[in-house]
N, C-alpha and C. Protein backbone atom coordinates (compact mmCIF):
# COMPACT_ATOMS: atom_id res chain seq x y z
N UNK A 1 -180.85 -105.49 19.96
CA UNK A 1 -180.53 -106.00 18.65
C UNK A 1 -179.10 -106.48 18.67
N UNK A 2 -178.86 -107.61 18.18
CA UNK A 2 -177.47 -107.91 17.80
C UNK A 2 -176.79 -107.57 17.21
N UNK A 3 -175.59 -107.91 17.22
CA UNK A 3 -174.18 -106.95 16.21
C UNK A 3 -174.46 -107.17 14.48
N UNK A 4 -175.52 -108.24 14.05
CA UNK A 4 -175.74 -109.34 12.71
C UNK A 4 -176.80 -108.32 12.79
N UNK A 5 -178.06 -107.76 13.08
CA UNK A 5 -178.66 -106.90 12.60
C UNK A 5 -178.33 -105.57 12.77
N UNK A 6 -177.75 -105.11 13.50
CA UNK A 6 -177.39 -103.98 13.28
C UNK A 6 -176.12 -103.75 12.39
N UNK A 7 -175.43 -104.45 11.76
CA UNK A 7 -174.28 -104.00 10.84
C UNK A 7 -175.96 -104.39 9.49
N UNK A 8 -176.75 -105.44 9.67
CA UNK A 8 -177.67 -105.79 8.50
C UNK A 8 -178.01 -104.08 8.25
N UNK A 9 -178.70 -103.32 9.09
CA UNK A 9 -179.45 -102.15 8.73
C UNK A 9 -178.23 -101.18 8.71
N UNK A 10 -177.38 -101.18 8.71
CA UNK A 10 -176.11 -100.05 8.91
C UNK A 10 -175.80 -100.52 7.34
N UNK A 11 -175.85 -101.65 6.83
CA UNK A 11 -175.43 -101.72 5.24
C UNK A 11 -177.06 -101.59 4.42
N UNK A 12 -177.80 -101.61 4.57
CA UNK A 12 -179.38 -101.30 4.21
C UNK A 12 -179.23 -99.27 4.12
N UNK A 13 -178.98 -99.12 4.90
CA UNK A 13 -178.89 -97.73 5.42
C UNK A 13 -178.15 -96.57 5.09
N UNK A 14 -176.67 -96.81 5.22
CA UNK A 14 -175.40 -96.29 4.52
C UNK A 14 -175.50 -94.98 5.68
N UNK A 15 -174.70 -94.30 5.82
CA UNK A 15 -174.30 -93.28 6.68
C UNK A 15 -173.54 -92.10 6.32
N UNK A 16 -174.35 -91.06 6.56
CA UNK A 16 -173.97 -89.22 6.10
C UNK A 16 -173.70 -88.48 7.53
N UNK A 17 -172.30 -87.97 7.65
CA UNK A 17 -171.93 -87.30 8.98
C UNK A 17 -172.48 -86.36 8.47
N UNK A 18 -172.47 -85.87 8.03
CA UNK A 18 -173.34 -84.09 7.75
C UNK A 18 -175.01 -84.17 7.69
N UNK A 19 -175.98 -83.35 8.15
CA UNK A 19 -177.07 -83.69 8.18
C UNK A 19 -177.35 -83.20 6.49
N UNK A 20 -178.73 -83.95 5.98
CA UNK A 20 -178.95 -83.65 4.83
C UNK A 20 -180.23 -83.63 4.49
N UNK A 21 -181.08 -83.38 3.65
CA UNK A 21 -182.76 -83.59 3.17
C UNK A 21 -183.05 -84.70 2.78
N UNK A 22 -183.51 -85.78 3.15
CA UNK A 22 -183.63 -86.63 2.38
C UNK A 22 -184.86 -86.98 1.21
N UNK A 23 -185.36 -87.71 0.68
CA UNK A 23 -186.19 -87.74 -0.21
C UNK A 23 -187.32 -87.24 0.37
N UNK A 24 -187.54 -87.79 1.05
CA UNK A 24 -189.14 -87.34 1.73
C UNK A 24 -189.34 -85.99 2.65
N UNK A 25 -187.91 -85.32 2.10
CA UNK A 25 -188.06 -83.92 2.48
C UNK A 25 -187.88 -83.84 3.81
N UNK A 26 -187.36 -84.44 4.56
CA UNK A 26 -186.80 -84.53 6.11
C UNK A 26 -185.24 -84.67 6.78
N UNK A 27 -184.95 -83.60 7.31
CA UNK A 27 -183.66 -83.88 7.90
C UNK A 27 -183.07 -84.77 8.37
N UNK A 28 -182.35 -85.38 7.85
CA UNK A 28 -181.56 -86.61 8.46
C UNK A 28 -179.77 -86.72 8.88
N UNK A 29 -179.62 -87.80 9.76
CA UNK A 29 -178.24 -87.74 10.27
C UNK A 29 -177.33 -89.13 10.30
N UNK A 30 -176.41 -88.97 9.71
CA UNK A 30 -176.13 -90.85 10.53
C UNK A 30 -176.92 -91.86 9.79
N UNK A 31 -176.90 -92.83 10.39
CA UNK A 31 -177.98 -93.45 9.86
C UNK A 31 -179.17 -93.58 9.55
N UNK A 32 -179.69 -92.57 9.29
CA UNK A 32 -181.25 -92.16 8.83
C UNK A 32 -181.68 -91.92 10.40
N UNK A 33 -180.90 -91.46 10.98
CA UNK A 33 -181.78 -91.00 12.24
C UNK A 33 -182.36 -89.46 12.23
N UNK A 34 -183.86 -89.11 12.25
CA UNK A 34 -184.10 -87.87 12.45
C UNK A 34 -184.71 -87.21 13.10
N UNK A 35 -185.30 -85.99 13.43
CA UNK A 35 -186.17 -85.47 14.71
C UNK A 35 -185.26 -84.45 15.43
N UNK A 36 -185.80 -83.74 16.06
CA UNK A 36 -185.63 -82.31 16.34
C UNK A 36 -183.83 -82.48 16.99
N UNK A 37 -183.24 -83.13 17.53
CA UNK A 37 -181.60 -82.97 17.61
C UNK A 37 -181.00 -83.02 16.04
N UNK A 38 -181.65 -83.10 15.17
CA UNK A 38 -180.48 -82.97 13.84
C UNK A 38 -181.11 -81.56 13.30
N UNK A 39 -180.08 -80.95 13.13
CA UNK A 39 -180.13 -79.51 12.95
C UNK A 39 -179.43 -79.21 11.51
N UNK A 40 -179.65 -78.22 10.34
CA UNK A 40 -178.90 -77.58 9.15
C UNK A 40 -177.70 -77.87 9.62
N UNK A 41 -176.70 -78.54 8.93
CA UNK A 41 -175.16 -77.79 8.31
C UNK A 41 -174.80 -79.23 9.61
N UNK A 42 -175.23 -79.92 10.48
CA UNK A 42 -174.59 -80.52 11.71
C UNK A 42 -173.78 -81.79 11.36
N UNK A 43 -172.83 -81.75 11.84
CA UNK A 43 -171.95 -82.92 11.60
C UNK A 43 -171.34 -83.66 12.53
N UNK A 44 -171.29 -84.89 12.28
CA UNK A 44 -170.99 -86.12 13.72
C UNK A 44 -170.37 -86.71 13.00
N UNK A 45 -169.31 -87.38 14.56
CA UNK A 45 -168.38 -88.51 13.71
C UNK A 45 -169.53 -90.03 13.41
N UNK A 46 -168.75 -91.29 13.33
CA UNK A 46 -169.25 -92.03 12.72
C UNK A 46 -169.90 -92.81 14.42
N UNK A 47 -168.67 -92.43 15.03
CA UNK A 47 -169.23 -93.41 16.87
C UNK A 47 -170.40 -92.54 17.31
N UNK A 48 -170.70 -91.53 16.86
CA UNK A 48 -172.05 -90.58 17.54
C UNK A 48 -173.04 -90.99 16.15
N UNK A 49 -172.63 -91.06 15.01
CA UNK A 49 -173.31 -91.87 14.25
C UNK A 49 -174.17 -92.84 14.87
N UNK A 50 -173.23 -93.92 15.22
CA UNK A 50 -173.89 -95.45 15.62
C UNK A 50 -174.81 -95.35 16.90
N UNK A 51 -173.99 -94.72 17.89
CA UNK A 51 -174.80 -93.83 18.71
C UNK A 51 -176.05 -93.66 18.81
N UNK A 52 -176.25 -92.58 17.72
CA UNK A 52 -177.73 -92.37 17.45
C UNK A 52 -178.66 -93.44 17.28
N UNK A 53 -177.75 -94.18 16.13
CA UNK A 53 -178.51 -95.36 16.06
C UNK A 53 -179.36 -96.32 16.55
N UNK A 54 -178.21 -96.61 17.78
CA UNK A 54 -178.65 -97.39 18.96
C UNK A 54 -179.82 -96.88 20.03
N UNK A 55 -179.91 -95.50 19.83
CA UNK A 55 -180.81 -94.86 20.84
C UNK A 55 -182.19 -94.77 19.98
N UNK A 56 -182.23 -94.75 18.31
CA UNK A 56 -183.32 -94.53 17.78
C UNK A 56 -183.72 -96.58 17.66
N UNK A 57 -182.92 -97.68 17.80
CA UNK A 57 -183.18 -98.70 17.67
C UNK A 57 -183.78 -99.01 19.00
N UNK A 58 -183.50 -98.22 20.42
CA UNK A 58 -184.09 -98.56 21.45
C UNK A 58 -185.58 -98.06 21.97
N UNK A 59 -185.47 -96.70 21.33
CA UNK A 59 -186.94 -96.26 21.12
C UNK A 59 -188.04 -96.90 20.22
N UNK A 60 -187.55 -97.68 19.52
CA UNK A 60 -188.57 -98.17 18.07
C UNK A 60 -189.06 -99.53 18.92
N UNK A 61 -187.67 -100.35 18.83
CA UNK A 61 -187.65 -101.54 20.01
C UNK A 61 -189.02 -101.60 20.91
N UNK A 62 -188.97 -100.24 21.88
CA UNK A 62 -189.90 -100.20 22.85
C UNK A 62 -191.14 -100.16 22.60
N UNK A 63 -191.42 -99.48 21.09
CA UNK A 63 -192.81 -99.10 20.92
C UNK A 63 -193.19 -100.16 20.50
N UNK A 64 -192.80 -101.13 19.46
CA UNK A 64 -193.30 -102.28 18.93
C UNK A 64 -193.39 -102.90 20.02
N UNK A 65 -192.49 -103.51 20.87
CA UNK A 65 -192.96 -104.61 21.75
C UNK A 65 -193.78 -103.93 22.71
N UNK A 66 -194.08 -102.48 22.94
CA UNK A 66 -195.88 -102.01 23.89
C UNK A 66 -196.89 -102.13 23.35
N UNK A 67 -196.82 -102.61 21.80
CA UNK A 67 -198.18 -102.81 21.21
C UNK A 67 -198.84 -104.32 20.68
N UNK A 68 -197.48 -105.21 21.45
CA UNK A 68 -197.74 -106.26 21.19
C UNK A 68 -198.74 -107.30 22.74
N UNK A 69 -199.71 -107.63 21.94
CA UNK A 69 -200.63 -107.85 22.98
C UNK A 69 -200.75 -109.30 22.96
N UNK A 70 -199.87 -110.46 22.58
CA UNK A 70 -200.54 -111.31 22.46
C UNK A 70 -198.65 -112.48 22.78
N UNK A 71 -198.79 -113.09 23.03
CA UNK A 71 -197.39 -114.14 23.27
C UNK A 71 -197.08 -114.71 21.66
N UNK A 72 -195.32 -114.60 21.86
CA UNK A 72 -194.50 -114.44 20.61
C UNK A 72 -193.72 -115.59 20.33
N UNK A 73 -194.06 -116.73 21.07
CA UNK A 73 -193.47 -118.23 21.44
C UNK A 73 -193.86 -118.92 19.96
């Protein structure tokens, strides 16, 4: 992803160093990143923030384009 979508979803998104509940009743960190590394009470700066980010944008990344079965031209 480029620097133009990722600042797009980083202002869509907004960012909490402290982990928190979010609406749908799920732990979250950073930029809405969640899943078993965000733990009660945990707090990150804003570069382990983006961080996360980038590692939950590379996992998502991967799954969509393994389910794409057909040419994107």
């Amino acid at each position: 992803m480029g620097n133009l979508g990722l600042a797009l979803l980083k202002s869509f998104e907004g960012c909490e160093l402290t982990a928190y509940t979010c609406s749908a009743g799920v732990l979250t960190l950073g930029f809405g990143s969640t899943g078993p590394h965000v733990k009660p009470g945990m707090t990150i700066t804003e570069a382990e923030a983006e961080a996360l980010l980038k590692q939950d944008l590379t996992r998502f990344e991967k799954a969509v384009v393994d389910l794409i079965s057909v040419p994107l031209d």
